[in-house]
Protein backbone atom coordinates (compact mmCIF):
# COMPACT_ATOMS: atom_id res chain seq x y z
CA UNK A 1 15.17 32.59 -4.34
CA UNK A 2 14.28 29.78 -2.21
CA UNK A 3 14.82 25.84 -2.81
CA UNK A 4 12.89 23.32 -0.63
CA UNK A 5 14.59 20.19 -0.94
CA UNK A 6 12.69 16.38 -0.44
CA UNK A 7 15.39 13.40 0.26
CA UNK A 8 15.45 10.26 2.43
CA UNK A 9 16.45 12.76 5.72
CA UNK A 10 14.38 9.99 8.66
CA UNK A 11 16.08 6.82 7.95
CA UNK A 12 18.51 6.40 10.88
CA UNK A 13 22.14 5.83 8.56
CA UNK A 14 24.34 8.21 8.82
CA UNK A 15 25.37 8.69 4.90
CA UNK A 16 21.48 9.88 4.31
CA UNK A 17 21.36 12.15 7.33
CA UNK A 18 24.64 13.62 6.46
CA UNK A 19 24.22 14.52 2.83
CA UNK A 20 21.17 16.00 3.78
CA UNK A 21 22.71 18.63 5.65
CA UNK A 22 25.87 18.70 3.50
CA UNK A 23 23.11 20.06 0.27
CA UNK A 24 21.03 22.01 2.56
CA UNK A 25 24.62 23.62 3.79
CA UNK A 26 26.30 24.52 0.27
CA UNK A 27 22.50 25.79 -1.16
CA UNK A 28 22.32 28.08 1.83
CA UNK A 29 26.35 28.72 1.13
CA UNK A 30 25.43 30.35 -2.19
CA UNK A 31 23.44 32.63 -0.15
CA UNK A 32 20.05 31.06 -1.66
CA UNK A 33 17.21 30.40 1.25
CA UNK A 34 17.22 26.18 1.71
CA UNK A 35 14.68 23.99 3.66
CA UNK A 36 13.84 20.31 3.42
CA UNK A 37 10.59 19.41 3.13
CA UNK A 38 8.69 17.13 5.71
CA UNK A 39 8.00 14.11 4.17
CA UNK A 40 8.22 10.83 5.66
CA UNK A 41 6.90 7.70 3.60
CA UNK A 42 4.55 5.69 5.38
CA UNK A 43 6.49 2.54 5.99
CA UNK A 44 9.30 4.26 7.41
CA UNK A 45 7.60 6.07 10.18
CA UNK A 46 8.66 4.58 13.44
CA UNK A 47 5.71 3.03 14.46
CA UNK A 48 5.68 0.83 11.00
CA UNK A 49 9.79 0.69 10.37
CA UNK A 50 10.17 -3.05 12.22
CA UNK A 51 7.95 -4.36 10.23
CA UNK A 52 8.68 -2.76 7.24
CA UNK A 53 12.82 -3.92 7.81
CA UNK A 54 11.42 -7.84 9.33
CA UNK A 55 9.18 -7.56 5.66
CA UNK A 56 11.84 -6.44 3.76
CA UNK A 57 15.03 -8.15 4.77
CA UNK A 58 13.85 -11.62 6.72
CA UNK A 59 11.74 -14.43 6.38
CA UNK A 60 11.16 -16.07 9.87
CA UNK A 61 7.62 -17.50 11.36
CA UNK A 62 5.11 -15.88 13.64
CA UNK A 63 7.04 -15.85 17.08
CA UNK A 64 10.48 -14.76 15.16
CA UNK A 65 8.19 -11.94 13.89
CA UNK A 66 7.91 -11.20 17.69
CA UNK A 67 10.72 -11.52 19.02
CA UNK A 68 11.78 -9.32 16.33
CA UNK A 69 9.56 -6.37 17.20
CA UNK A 70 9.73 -7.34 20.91
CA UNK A 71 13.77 -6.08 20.10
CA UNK A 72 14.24 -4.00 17.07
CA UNK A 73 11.35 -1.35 18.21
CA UNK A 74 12.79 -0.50 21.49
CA UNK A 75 16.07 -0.06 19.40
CA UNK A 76 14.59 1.49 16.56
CA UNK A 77 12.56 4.59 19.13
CA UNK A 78 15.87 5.30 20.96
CA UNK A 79 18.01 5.88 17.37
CA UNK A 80 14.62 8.28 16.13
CA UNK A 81 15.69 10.28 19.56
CA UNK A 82 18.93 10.83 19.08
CA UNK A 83 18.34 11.20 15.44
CA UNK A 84 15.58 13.62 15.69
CA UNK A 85 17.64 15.99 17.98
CA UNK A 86 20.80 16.17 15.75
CA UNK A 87 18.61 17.25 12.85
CA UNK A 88 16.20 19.88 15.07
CA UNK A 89 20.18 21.00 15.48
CA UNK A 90 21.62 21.60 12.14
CA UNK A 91 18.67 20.88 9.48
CA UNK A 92 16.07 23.37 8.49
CA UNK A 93 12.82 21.69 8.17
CA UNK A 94 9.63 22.61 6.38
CA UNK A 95 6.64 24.07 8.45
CA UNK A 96 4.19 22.09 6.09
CA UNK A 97 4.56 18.13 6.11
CA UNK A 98 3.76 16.48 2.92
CA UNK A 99 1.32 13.65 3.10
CA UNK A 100 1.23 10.11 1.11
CA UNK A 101 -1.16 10.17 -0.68
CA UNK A 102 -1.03 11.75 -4.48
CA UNK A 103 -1.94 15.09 -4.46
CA UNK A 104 -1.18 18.62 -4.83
CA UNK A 105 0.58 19.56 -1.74
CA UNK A 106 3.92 20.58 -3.06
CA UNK A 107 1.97 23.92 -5.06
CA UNK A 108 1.70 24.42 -1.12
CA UNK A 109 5.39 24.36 -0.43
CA UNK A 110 7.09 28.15 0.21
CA UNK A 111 10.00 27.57 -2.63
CA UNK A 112 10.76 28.56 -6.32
CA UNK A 113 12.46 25.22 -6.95
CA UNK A 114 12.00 21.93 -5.53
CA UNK A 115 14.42 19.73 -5.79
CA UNK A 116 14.68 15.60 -5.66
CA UNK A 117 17.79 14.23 -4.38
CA UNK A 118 20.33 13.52 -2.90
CA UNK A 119 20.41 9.82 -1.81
CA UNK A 120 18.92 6.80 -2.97
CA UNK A 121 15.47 8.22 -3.08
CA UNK A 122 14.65 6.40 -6.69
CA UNK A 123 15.00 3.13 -5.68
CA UNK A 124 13.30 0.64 -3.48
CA UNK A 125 10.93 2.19 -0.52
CA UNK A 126 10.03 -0.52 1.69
CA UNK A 127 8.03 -2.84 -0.26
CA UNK A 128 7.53 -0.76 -2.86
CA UNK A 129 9.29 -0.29 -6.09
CA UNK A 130 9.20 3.27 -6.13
CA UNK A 131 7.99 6.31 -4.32
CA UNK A 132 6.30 8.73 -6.69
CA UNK A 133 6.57 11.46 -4.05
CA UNK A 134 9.92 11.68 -4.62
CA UNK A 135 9.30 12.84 -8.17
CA UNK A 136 6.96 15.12 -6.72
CA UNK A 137 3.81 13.48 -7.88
CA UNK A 138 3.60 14.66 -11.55
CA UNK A 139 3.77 18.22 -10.29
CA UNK A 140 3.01 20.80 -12.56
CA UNK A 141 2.79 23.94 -11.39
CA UNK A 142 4.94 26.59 -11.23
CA UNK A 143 7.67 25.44 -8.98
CA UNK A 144 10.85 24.79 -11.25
CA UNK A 145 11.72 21.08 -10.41
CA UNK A 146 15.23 19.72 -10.46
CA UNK A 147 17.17 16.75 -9.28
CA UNK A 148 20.73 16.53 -7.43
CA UNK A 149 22.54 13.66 -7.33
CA UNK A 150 19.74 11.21 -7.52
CA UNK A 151 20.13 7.54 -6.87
CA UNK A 152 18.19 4.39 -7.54
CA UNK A 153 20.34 2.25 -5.45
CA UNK A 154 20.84 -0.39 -8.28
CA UNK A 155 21.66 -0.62 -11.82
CA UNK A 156 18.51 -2.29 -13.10
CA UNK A 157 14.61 -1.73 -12.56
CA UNK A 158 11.62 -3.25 -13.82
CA UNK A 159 10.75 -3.14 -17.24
CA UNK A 160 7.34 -1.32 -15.87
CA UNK A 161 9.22 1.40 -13.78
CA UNK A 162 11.27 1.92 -16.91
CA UNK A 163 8.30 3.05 -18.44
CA UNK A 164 7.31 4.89 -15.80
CA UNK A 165 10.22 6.97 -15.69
CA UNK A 166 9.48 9.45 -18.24
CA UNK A 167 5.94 10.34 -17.16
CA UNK A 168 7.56 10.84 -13.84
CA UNK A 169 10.27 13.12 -14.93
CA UNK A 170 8.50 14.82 -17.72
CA UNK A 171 7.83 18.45 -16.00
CA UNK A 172 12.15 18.26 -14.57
CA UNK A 173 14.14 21.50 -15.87
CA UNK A 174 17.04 19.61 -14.92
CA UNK A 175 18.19 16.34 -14.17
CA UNK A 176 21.53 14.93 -12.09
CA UNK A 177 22.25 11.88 -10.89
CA UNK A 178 25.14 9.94 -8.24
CA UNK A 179 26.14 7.37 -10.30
CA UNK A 180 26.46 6.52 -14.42
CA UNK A 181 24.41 3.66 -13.84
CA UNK A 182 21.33 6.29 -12.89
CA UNK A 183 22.64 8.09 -16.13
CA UNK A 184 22.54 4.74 -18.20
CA UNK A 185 19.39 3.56 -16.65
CA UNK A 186 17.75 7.26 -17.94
CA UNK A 187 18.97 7.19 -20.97
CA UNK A 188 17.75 3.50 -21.65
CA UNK A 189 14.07 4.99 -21.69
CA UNK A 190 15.40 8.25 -23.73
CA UNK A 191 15.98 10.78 -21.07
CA UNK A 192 19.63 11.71 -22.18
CA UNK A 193 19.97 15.30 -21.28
CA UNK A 194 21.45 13.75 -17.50
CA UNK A 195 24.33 14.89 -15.92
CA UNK A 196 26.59 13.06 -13.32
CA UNK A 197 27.61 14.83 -9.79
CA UNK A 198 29.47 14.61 -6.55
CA UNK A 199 27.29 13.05 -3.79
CA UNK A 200 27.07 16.47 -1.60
CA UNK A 201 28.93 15.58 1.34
CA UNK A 202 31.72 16.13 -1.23
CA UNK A 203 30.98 19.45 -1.50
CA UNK A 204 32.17 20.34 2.20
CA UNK A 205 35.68 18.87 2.32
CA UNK A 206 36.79 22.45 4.74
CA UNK A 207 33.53 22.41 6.46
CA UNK A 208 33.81 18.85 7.55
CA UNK A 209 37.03 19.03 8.78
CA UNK A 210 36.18 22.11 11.25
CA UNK A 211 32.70 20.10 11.97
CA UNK A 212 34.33 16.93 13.22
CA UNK A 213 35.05 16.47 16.89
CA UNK A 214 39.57 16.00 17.92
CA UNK A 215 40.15 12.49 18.39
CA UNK A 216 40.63 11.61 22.20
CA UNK A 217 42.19 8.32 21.78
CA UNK A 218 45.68 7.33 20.86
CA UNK A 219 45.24 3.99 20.02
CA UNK A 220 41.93 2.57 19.09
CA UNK A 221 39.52 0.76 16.33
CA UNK A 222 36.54 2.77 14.68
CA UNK A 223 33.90 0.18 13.50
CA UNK A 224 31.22 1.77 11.51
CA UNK A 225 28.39 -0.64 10.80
C-alpha cells in the first residue's frame, strides 16, 4: 500500500513544515510506503509570495509596495533555501508535480490513497477562499481519498463555500479534522460522519525528543515568532 499525501509543505512556518514530516514519519512507521505530493499553489511560489503576503496582509501605496518587495523578496529567497534543503533532508517528495489548473493529474499520482491534510489547507489561500486542489479536484477515480486532521483556519466560511463543501468532499471514504470547529462547520452543511484528531506532530512525542538538538546554553531566551 502506498499513500501520497498533499498539505501546505512550501510555506516557510515551521508548524506546517513540521507536521508534514511528523504524518509522512508515523505513515511510513506503520510500515505503509508515504510521499507528499508536489504541489505548490500559484500565489505561494516564491517569485509571487511578496505580493501575495503585501496583497493579503497590508494596504500601503505604490512606493510602500516597493519598498516592500525591494525587502521582503531578498528575505523571502534566502528562507526557500534553507527551507528547501531541510525538506530534500527528511521529506519524501513526489516525482510528478501537480499543476493549478483543474484537471486530472492526481489519477497520475503512484498511490492507493491520497490523502488531504494536515494543516490549514481548507482555509484561505492567498486571495482566494479556497483551494480546490486540496480536495483533489472532484477526483474520482480509483484512488481511495481521505483526510487527516484537516483545518480551515477559522470557524466560519462563506455561505457559498458552505455549499461548496459537499460537492467537494463527496467522493472522501473518510473524513478527520484538527479542530471541532472543522467538525461543526461540516456538519452545518450535513457531512456528520467527521471525526476529530491529534495534529500529527503529536503523534511523535519519543521521536521528537531524540530529533531535537542538546541545548548549549545555560541561561538564555527562545523567541519564536
Amino acid at each position: 500500500m502506498k499513500i501520497a499525501i498533499i498539505t501546505r509543505h512550501n510555506i516557510f512556518n515551521y508548524g506546517s513544515l513540521l507536521q508534514t514530516f511528523a504524518l509522512q514519519r508515523f505513515i511510513t512507521s506503520k510500515n505503509i510506503k508515504c510521499e507528499v505530493i508536489n504541489y505548490v499553489p500559484s500565489e505561494e511560489k516564491i517569485l509571487r509570495l511578496a505580493n501575495t503576503l503585501f496583497t493579503v496582509g497590508r494596504n500601503g501605496n505604490f512606493l510602500y509596495r516597493v519598498i516592500y518587495y525591494l525587502i521582503q523578496t531578498p528575505n523571502l529567497i534566502l528562507q526557500d533555501i534553507f527551507f528547501t534543503k531541510f525538506k530534500k533532508k527528511l521529506i519524501l517528495m513526489s516525482k510528478f508535480s501537480i499543476s493549478n489548473k483543474v484537471n486530472n493529474d492526481f489519477e497520475l499520482i503512484d498511490a492507493d490513497i491520497l490523502c488531504s491534510g494536515s494543516d490549514q489547507l481548507w482555509g484561505r489561500i492567498g486571495t482566494k477562499e479556497y483551494d480546490a486542489n486540496y480536495y483533489f479536484n472532484h477526483y474520482s477515480g480509483k484512488k481511495k481519498l481521505i483526510s487527516y486532521a484537516s483545518s480551515f483556519g477559522t470557524d466560519n466560511i462563506s455561505g457559498k463555500y458552505a455549499k461548496a463543501l459537499v460537492s467537494l468532499l463527496t467522493n472522501f471514504k473518510h473524513i478527520s479534522v484538527r479542530e471541532f470547529s472543522a467538525k461543526n462547520i461540516l456538519n452545518s452543511v450535513g457531512i456528520s460522519n467527521v471525526e476529530v484528531v491529534l495534529d500529527p506532530v503529536f503523534l511523535l512525542k519519543e521521536f521528537w525528543d531524540d530529533f531535537a538538538a542538546d541545548v548549549k546554553y545555560k541561561n538564555y531566551i527562545l523567541l519564536y515568532q
